[in-house]
C-alpha atoms as a PDB file:
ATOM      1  CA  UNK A   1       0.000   0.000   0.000  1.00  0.00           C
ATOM      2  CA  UNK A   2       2.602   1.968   1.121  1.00  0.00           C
ATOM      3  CA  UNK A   3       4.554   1.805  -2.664  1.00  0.00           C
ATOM      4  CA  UNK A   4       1.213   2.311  -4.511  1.00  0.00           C
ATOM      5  CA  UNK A   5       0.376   5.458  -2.345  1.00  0.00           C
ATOM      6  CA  UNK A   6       3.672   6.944  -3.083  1.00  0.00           C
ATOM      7  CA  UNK A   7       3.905   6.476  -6.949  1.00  0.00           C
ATOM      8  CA  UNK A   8       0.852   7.904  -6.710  1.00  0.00           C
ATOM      9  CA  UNK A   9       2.327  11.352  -5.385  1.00  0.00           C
ATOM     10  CA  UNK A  10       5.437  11.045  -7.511  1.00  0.00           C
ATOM     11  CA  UNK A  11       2.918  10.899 -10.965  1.00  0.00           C
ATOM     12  CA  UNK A  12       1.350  13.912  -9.674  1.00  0.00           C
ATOM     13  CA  UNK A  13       4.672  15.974  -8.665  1.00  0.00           C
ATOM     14  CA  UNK A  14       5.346  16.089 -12.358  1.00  0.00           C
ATOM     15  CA  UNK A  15       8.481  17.044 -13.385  1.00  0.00           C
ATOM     16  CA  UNK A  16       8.973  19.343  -9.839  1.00  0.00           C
ATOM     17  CA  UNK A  17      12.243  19.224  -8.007  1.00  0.00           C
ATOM     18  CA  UNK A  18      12.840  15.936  -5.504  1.00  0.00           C
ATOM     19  CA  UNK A  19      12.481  18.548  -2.750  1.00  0.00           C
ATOM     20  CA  UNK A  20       8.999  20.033  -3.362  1.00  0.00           C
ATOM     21  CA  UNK A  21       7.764  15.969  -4.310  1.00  0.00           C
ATOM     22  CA  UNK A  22       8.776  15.405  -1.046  1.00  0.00           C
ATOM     23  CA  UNK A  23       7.158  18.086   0.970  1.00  0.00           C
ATOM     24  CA  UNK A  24       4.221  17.168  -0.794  1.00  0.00           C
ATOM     25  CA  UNK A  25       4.360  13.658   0.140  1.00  0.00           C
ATOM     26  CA  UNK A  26       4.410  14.546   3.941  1.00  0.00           C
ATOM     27  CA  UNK A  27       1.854  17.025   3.425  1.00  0.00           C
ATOM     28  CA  UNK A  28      -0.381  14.339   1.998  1.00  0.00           C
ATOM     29  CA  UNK A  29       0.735  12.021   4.509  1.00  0.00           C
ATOM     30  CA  UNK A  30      -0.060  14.460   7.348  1.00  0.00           C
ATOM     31  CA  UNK A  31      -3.925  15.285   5.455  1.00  0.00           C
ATOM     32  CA  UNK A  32      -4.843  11.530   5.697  1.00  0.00           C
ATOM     33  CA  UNK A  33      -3.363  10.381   9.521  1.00  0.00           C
ATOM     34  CA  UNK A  34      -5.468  13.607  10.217  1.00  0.00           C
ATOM     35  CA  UNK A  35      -8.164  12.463   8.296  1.00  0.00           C
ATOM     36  CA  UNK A  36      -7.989   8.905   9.993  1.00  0.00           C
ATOM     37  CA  UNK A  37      -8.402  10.755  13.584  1.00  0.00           C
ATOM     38  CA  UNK A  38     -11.289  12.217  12.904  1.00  0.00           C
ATOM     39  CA  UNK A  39     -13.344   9.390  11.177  1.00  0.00           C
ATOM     40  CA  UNK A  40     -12.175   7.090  14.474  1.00  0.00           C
ATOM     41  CA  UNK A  41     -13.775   9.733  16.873  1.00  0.00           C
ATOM     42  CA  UNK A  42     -16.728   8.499  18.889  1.00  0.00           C
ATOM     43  CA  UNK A  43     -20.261   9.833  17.397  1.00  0.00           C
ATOM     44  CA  UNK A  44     -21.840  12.525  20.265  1.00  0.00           C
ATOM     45  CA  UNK A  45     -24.992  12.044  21.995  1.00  0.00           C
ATOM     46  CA  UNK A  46     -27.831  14.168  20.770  1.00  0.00           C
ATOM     47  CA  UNK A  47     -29.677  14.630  24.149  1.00  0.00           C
ATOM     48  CA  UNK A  48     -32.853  16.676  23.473  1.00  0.00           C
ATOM     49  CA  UNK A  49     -32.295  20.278  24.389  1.00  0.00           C
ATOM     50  CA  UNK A  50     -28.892  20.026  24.525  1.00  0.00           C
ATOM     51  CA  UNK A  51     -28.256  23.262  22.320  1.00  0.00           C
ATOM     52  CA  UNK A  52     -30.151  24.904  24.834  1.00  0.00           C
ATOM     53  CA  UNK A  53     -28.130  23.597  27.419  1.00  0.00           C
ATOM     54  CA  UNK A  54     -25.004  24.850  26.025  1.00  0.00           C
ATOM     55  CA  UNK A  55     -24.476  28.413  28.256  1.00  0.00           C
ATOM     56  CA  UNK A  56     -26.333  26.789  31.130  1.00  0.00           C
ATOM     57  CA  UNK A  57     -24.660  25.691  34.581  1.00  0.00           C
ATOM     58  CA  UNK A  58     -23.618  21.680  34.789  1.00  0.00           C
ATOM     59  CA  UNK A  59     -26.371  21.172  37.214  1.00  0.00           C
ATOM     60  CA  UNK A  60     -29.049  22.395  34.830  1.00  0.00           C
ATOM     61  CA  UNK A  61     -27.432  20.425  32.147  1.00  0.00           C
ATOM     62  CA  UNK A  62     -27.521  17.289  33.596  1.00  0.00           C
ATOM     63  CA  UNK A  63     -30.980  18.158  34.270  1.00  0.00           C
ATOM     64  CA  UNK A  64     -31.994  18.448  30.787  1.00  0.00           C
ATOM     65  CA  UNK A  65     -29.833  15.318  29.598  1.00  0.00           C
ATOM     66  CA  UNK A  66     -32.673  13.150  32.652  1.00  0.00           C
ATOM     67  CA  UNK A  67     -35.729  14.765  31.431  1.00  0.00           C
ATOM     68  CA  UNK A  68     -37.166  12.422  28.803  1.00  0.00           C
ATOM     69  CA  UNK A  69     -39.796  10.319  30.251  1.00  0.00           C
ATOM     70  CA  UNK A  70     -41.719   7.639  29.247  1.00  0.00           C
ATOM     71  CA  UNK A  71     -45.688   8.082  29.621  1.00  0.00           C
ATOM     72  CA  UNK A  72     -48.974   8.405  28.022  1.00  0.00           C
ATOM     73  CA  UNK A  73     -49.801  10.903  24.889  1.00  0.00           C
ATOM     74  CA  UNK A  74     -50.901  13.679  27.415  1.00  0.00           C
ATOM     75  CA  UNK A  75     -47.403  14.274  29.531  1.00  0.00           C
ATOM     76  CA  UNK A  76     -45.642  13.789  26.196  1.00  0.00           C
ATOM     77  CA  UNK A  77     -47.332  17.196  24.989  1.00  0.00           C
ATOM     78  CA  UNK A  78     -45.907  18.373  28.633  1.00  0.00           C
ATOM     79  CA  UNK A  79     -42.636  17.384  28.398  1.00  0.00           C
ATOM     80  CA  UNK A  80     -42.302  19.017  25.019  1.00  0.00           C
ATOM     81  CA  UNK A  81     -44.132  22.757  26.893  1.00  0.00           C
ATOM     82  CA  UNK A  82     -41.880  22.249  29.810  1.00  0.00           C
ATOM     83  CA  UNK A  83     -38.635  21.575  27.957  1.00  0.00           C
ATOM     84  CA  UNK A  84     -39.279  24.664  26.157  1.00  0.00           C
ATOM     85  CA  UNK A  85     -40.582  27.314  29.191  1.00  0.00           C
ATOM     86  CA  UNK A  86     -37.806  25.509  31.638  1.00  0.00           C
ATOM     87  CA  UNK A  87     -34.631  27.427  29.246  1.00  0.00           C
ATOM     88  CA  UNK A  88     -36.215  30.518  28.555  1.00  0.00           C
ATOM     89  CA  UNK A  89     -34.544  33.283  30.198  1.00  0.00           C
ATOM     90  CA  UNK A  90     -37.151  36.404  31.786  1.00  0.00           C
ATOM     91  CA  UNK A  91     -35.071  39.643  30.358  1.00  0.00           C
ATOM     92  CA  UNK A  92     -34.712  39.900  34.516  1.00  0.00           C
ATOM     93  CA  UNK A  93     -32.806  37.058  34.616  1.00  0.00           C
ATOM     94  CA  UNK A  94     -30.936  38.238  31.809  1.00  0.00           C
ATOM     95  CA  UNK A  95     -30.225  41.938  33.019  1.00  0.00           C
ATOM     96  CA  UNK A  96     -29.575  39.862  36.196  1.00  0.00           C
ATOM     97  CA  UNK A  97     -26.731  38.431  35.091  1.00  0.00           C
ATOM     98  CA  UNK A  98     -25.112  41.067  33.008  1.00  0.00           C
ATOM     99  CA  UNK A  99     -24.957  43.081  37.014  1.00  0.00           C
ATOM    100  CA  UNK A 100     -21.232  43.514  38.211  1.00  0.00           C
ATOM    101  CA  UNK A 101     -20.284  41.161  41.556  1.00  0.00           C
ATOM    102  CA  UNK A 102     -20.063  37.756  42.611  1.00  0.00           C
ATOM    103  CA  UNK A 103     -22.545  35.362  41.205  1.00  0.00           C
ATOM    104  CA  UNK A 104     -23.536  32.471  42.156  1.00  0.00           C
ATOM    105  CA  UNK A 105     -26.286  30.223  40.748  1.00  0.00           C
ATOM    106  CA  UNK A 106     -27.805  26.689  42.027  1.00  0.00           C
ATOM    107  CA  UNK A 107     -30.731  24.237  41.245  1.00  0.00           C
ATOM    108  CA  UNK A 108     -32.391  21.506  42.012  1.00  0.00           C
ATOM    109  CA  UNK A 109     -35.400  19.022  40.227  1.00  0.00           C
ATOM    110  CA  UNK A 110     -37.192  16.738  41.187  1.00  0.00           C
ATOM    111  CA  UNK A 111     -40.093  14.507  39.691  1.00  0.00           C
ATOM    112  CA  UNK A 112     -42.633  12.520  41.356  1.00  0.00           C
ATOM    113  CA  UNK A 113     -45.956  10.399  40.828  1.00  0.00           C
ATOM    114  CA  UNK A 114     -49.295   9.542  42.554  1.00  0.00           C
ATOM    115  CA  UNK A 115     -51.646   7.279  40.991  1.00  0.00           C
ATOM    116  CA  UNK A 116     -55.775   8.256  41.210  1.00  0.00           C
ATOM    117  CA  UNK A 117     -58.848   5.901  40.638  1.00  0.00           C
ATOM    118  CA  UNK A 118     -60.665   8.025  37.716  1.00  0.00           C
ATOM    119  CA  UNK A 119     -64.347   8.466  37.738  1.00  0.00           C
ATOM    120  CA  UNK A 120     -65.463   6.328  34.973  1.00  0.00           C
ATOM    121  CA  UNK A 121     -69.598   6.829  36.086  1.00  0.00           C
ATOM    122  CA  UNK A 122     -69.363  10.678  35.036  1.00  0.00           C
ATOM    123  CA  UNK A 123     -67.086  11.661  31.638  1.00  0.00           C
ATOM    124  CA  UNK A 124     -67.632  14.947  32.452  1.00  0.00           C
ATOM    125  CA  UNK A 125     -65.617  14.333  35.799  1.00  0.00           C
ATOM    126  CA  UNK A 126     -62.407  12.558  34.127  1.00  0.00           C
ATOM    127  CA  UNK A 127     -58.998  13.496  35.056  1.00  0.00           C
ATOM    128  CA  UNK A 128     -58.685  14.966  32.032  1.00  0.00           C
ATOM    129  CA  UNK A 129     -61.843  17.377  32.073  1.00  0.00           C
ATOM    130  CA  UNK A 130     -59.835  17.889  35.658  1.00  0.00           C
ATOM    131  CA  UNK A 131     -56.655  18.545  34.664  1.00  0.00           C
ATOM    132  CA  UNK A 132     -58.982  21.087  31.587  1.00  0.00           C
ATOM    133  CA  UNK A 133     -60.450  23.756  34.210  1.00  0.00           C
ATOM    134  CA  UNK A 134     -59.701  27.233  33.516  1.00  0.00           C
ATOM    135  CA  UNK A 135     -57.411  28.665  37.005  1.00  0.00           C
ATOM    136  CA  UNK A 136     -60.310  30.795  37.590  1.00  0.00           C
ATOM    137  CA  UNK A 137     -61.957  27.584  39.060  1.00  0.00           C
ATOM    138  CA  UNK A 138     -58.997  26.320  40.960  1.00  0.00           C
ATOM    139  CA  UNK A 139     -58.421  25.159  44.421  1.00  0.00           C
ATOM    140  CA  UNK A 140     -55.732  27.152  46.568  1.00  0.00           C
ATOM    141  CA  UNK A 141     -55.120  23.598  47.772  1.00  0.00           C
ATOM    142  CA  UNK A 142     -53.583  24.843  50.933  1.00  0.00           C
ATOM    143  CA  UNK A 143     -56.217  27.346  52.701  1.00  0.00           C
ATOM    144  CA  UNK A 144     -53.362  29.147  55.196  1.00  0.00           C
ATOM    145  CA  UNK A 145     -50.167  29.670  52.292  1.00  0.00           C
ATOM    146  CA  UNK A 146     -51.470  29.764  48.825  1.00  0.00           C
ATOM    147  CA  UNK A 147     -53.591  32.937  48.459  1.00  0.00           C
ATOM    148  CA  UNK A 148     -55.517  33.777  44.719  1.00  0.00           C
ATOM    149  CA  UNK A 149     -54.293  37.409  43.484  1.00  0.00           C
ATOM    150  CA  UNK A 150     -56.645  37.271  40.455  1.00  0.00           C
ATOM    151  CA  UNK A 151     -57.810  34.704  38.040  1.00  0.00           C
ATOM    152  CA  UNK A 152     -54.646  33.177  36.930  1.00  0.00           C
ATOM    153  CA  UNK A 153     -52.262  33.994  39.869  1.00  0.00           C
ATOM    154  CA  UNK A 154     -51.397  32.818  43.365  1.00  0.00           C
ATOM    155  CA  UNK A 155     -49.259  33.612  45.985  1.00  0.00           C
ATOM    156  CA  UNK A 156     -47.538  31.209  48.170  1.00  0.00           C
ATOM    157  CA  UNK A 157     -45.691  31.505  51.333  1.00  0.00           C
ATOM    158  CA  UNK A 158     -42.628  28.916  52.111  1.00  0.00           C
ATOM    159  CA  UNK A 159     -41.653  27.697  55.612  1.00  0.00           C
ATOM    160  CA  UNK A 160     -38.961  29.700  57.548  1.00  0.00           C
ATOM    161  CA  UNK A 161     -35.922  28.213  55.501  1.00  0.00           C
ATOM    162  CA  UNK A 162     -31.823  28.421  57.237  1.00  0.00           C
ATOM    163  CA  UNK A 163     -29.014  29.477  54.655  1.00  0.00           C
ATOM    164  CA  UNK A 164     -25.799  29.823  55.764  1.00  0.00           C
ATOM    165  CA  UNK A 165     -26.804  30.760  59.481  1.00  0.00           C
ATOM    166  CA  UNK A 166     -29.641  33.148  58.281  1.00  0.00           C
ATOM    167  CA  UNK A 167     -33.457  32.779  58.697  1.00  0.00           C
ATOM    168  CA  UNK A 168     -35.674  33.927  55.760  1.00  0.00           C
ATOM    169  CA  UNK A 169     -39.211  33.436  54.868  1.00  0.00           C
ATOM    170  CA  UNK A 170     -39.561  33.330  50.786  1.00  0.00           C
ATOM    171  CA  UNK A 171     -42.637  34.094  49.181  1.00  0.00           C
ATOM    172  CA  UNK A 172     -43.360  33.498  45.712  1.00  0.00           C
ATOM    173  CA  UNK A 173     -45.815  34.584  43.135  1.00  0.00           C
ATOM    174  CA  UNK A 174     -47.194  32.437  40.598  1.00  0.00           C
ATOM    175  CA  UNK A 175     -48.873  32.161  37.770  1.00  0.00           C
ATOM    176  CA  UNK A 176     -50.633  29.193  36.108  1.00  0.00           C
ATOM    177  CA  UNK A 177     -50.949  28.156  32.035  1.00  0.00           C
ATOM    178  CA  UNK A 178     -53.492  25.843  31.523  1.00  0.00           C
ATOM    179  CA  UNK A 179     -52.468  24.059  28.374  1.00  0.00           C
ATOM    180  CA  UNK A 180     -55.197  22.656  25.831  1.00  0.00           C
ATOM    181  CA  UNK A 181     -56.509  18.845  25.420  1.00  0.00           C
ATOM    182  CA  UNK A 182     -56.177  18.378  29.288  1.00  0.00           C
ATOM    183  CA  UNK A 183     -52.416  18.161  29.173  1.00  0.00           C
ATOM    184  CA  UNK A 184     -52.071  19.575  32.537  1.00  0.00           C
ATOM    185  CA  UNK A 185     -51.016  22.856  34.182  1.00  0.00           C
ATOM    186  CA  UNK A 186     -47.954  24.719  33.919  1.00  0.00           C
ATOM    187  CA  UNK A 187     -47.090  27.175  37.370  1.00  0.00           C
ATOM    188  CA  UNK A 188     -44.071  29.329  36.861  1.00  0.00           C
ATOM    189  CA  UNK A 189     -42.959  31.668  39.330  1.00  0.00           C
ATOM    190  CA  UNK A 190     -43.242  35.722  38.397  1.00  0.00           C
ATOM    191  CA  UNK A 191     -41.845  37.142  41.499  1.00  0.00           C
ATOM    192  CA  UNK A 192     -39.927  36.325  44.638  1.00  0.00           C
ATOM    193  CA  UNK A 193     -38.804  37.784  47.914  1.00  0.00           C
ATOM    194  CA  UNK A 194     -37.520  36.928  51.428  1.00  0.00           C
ATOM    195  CA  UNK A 195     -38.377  38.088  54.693  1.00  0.00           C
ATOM    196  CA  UNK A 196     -36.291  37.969  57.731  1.00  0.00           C
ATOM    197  CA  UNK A 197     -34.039  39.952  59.289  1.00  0.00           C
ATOM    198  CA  UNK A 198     -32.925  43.494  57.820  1.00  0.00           C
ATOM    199  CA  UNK A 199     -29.370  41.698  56.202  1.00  0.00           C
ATOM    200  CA  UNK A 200     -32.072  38.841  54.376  1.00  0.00           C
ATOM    201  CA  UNK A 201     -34.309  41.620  53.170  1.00  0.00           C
ATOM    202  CA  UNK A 202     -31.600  44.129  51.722  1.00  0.00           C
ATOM    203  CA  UNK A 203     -31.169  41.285  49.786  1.00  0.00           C
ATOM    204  CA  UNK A 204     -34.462  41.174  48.050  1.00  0.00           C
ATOM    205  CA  UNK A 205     -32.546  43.368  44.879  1.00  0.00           C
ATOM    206  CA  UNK A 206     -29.486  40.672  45.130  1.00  0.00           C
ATOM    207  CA  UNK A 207     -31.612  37.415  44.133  1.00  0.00           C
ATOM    208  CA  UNK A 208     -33.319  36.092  41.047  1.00  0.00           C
ATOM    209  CA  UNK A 209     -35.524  32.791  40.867  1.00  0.00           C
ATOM    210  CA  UNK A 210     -36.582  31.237  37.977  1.00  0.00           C
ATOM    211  CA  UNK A 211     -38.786  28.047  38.979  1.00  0.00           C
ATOM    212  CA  UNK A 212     -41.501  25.922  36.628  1.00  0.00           C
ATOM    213  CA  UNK A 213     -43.799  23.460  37.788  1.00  0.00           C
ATOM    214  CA  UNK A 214     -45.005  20.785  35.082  1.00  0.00           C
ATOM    215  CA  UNK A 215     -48.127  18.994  35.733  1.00  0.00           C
ATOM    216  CA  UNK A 216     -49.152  16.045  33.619  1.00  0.00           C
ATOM    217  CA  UNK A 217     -50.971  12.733  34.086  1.00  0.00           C
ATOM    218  CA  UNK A 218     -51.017   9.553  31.718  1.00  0.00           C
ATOM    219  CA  UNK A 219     -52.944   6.142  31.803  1.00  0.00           C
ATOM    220  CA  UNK A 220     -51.136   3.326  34.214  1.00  0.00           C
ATOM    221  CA  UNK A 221     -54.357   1.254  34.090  1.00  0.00           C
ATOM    222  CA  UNK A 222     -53.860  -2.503  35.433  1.00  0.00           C
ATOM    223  CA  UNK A 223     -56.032  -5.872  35.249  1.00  0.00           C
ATOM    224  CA  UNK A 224     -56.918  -5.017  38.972  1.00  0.00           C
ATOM    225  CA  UNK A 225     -57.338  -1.551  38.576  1.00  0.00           C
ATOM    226  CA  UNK A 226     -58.493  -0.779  35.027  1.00  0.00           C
ATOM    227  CA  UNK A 227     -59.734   3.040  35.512  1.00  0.00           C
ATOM    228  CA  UNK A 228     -56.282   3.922  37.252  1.00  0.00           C
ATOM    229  CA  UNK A 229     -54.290   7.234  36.363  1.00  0.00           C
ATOM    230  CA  UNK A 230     -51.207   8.788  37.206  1.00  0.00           C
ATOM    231  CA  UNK A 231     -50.397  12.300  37.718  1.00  0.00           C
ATOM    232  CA  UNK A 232     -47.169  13.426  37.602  1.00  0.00           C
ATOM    233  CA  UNK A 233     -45.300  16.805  38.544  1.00  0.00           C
ATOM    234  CA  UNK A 234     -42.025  17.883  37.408  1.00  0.00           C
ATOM    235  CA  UNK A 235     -40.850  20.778  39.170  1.00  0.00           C
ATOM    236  CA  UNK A 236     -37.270  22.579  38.788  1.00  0.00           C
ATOM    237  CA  UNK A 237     -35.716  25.580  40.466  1.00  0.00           C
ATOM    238  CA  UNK A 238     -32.997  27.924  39.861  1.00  0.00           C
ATOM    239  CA  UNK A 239     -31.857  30.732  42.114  1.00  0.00           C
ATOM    240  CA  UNK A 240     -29.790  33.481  40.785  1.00  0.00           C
ATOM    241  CA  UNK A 241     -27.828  34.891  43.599  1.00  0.00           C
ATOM    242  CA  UNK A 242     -24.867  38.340  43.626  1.00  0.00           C
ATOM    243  CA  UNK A 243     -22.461  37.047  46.808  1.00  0.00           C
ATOM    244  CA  UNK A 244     -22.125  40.288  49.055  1.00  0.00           C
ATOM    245  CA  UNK A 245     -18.357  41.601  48.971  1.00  0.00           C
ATOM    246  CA  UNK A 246     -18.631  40.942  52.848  1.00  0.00           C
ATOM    247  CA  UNK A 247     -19.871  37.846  52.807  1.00  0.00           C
ATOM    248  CA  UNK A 248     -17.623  35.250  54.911  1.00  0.00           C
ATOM    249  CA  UNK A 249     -18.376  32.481  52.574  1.00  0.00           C
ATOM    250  CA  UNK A 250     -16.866  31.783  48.909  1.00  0.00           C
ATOM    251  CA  UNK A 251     -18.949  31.437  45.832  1.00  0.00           C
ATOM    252  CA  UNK A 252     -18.602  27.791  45.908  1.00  0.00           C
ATOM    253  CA  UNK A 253     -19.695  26.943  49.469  1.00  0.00           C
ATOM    254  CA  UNK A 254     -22.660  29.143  48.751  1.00  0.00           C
ATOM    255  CA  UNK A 255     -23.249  27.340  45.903  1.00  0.00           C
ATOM    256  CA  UNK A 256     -23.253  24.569  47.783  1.00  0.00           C
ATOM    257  CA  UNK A 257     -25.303  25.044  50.755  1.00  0.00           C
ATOM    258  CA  UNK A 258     -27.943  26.855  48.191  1.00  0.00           C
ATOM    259  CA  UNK A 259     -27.819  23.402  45.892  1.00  0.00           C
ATOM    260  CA  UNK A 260     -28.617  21.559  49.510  1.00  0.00           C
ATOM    261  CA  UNK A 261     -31.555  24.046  50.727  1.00  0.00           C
ATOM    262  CA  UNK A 262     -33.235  24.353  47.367  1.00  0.00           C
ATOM    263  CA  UNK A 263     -33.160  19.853  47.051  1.00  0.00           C
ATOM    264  CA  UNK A 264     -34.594  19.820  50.462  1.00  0.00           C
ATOM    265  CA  UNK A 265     -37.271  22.401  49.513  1.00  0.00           C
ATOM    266  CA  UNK A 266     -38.910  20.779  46.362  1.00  0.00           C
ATOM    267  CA  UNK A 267     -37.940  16.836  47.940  1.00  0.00           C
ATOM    268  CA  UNK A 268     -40.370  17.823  50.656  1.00  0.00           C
ATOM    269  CA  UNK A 269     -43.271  19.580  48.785  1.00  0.00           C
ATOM    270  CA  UNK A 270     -43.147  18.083  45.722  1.00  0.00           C
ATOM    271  CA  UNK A 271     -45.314  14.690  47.436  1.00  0.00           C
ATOM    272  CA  UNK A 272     -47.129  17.110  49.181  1.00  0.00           C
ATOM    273  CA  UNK A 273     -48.340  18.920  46.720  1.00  0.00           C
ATOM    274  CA  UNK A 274     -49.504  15.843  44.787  1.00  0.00           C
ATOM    275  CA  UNK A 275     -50.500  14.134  47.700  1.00  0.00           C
ATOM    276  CA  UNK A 276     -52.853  17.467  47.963  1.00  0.00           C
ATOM    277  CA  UNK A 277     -53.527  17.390  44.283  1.00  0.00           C
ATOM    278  CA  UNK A 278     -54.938  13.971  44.475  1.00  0.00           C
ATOM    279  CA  UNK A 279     -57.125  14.865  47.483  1.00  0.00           C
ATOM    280  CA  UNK A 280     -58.590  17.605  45.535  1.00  0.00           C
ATOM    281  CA  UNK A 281     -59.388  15.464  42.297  1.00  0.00           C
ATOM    282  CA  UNK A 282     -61.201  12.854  44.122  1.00  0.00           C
ATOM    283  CA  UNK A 283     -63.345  15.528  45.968  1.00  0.00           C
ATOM    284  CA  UNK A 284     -64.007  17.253  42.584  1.00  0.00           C
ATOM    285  CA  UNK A 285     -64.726  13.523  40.771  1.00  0.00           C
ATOM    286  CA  UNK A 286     -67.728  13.207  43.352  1.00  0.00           C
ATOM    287  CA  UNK A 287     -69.066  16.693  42.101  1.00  0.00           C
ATOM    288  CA  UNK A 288     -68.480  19.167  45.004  1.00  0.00           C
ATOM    289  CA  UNK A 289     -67.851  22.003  43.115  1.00  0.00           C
ATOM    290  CA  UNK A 290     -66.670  24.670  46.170  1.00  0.00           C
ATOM    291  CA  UNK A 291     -63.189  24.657  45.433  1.00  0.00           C
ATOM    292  CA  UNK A 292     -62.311  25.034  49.203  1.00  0.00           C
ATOM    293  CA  UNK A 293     -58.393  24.532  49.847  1.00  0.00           C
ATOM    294  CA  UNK A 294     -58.248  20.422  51.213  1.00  0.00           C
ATOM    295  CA  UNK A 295     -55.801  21.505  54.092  1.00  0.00           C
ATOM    296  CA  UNK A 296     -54.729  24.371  56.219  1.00  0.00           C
ATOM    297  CA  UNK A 297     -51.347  24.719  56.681  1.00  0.00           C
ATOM    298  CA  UNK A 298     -48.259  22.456  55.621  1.00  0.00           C
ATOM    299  CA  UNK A 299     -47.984  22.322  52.254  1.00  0.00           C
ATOM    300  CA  UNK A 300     -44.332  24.377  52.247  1.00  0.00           C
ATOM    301  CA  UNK A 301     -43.364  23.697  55.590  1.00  0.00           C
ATOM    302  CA  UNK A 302     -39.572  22.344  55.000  1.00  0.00           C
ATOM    303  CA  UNK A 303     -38.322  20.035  58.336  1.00  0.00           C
ATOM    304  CA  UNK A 304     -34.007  20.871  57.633  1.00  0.00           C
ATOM    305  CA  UNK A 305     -33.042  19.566  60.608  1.00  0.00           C
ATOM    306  CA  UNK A 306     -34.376  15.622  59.726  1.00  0.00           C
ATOM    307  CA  UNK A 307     -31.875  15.679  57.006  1.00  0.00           C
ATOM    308  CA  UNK A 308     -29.214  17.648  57.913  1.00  0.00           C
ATOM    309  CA  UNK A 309     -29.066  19.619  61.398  1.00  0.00           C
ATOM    310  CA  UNK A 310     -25.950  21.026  61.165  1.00  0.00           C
ATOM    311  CA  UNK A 311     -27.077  22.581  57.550  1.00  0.00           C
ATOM    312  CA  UNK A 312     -25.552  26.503  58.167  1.00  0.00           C
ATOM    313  CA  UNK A 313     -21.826  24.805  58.961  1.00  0.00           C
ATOM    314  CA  UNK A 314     -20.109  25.231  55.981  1.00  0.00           C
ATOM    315  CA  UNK A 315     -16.563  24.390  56.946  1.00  0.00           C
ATOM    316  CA  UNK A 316     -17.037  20.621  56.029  1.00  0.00           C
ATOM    317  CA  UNK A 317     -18.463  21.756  52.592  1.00  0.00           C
END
């Protein structure tokens, strides 16, 4: 091969000088060794949303590389909404981020399930009609920390909540998209601020938080239980945050500790909420139509010191 190759480039060199016939032959040599390289590389993995990932933190990334799911044609549809409304940047986020200092930036997502025996006596009271209503005809779910602003948006107060030996109170406001052919709702968070002491509410203009809740359902009917549903939520949170030049703790450890608080936060109310969610379907399947919130109280209550009671130490981190 080796013989062939090279009379080969000694025809073409013509009548050049033995010099130049030789540059050329390492040249060519060079071209296909480089060529070989290339063809031997490994073919990348096309996760979806991955060019959307690109300028996004590793966390997030990951995130979007564990999002596919496999379910039923309605959460397919959400998947698809939520994929798309989970990487768009509010121009607040993006102003946010163009601000001189220290930032800092964590999330965390979790997913979870709760299966429902569907009406099957009344069509008009299937999960799906459910899952249909307009948010004017919502429950607040949780009578004593979800209150309605107006048709389409709620506020909701969190549990007291340590970071990094500070106590704050967030409260969030949020609106809800109720997506066509009883898909599900989609709750993304508008606003956000903290309560606390003076230091935690100076920091109201320091913070960002960018937070989407996905709710879907699909069919998981068995022999035993043939009019069985799931519903599903897939909720994901990102908190934009400038350090304070006299803040004692590094951008990493606050990353960190705000990666630990945030996993707690949506581990913990994530069930909750669908635990609720479920509740309030099979008191709507049985036609009470008063909407009144099925509990007072708990829903964002977060219990740190279960997990981790020595969370604001961050000299082990």
């Amino acid at each position: 091969m080796t013989t062939t190759t090279t009379t080969c480039c000694w025809r073409v060199a013509g009548g050049g000088s033995v010099a130049r016939e030789k540059d050329e032959h390492r040249r060519r040599r060079r071209r296909r060794k480089v060529g070989k390289r290339k063809n031997n590389r490994a073919p990348s993995t096309n996760f979806p949303g991955i060019l959307l990932a690109a300028s996004a933190s590793d966390d997030v990334a990951m995130s979007v590389a564990t999002m596919e799911r496999s379910s039923g044609e309605a959460s397919t549809s959400g998947t698809s909404a939520s994929m798309e409304t989970i990487w768009e940047e509010t121009e607040a986020i993006k102003n946010f981020k163009l601000r001189p200092g220290r930032h800092a930036c964590f999330s965390a997502k979790k997913s979870g399930t709760i299966d429902v025996l569907e009406n099957t006596e009344d069509p008009a009271r299937s999960l799906r009609e459910y899952m249909s209503l307009p948010a004017t005809s919502y429950s607040t779910l949780d009578g004593e920390t979800v209150k309605r602003i107006d048709d389409y948006t709620f506020e909701c107060m969190l549990g007291t909540l340590s970071f990094l030996g500070f106590k704050i109170t967030p409260t969030v406001t949020a609106k809800v998209d109720v997506r066509p052919n009883g898909v599900g709702p989609m709750i993304s968070v508008e606003e956000a601020t903290i309560s606390g002491s003076k230091i935690v509410e100076d920091a109201n203009e320091q913070f960002q938080l960018s937070s989407v809740n996905d709710v879907s359902w699909f069919d998981s009917a068995t022999e035993e239980c043939p009019n069985q549903k799931t519903i599903q939520s897939e909720t994901m949170v990102s908190v934009y945050l400038i350090v304070p030049g006299w803040f004692p703790f590094t951008v990493k450890s606050t990353e960190r500790t705000g990666r630990f608080v945030v996993n707690q936060v949506v581990g913990q109310v994530v069930p909750r909420f669908l635990k609720q969610l479920k509740a309030d379907y099979e008191v709507w399947s049985l036609g009470d139509d008063s909407r009144k919130a099925v509990c007072e109280g708990g829903l964002f209550d977060v219990d740190q010191s279960e997990k981790n009671p020595d969370l604001c130490d961050v000299s082990e981190m």
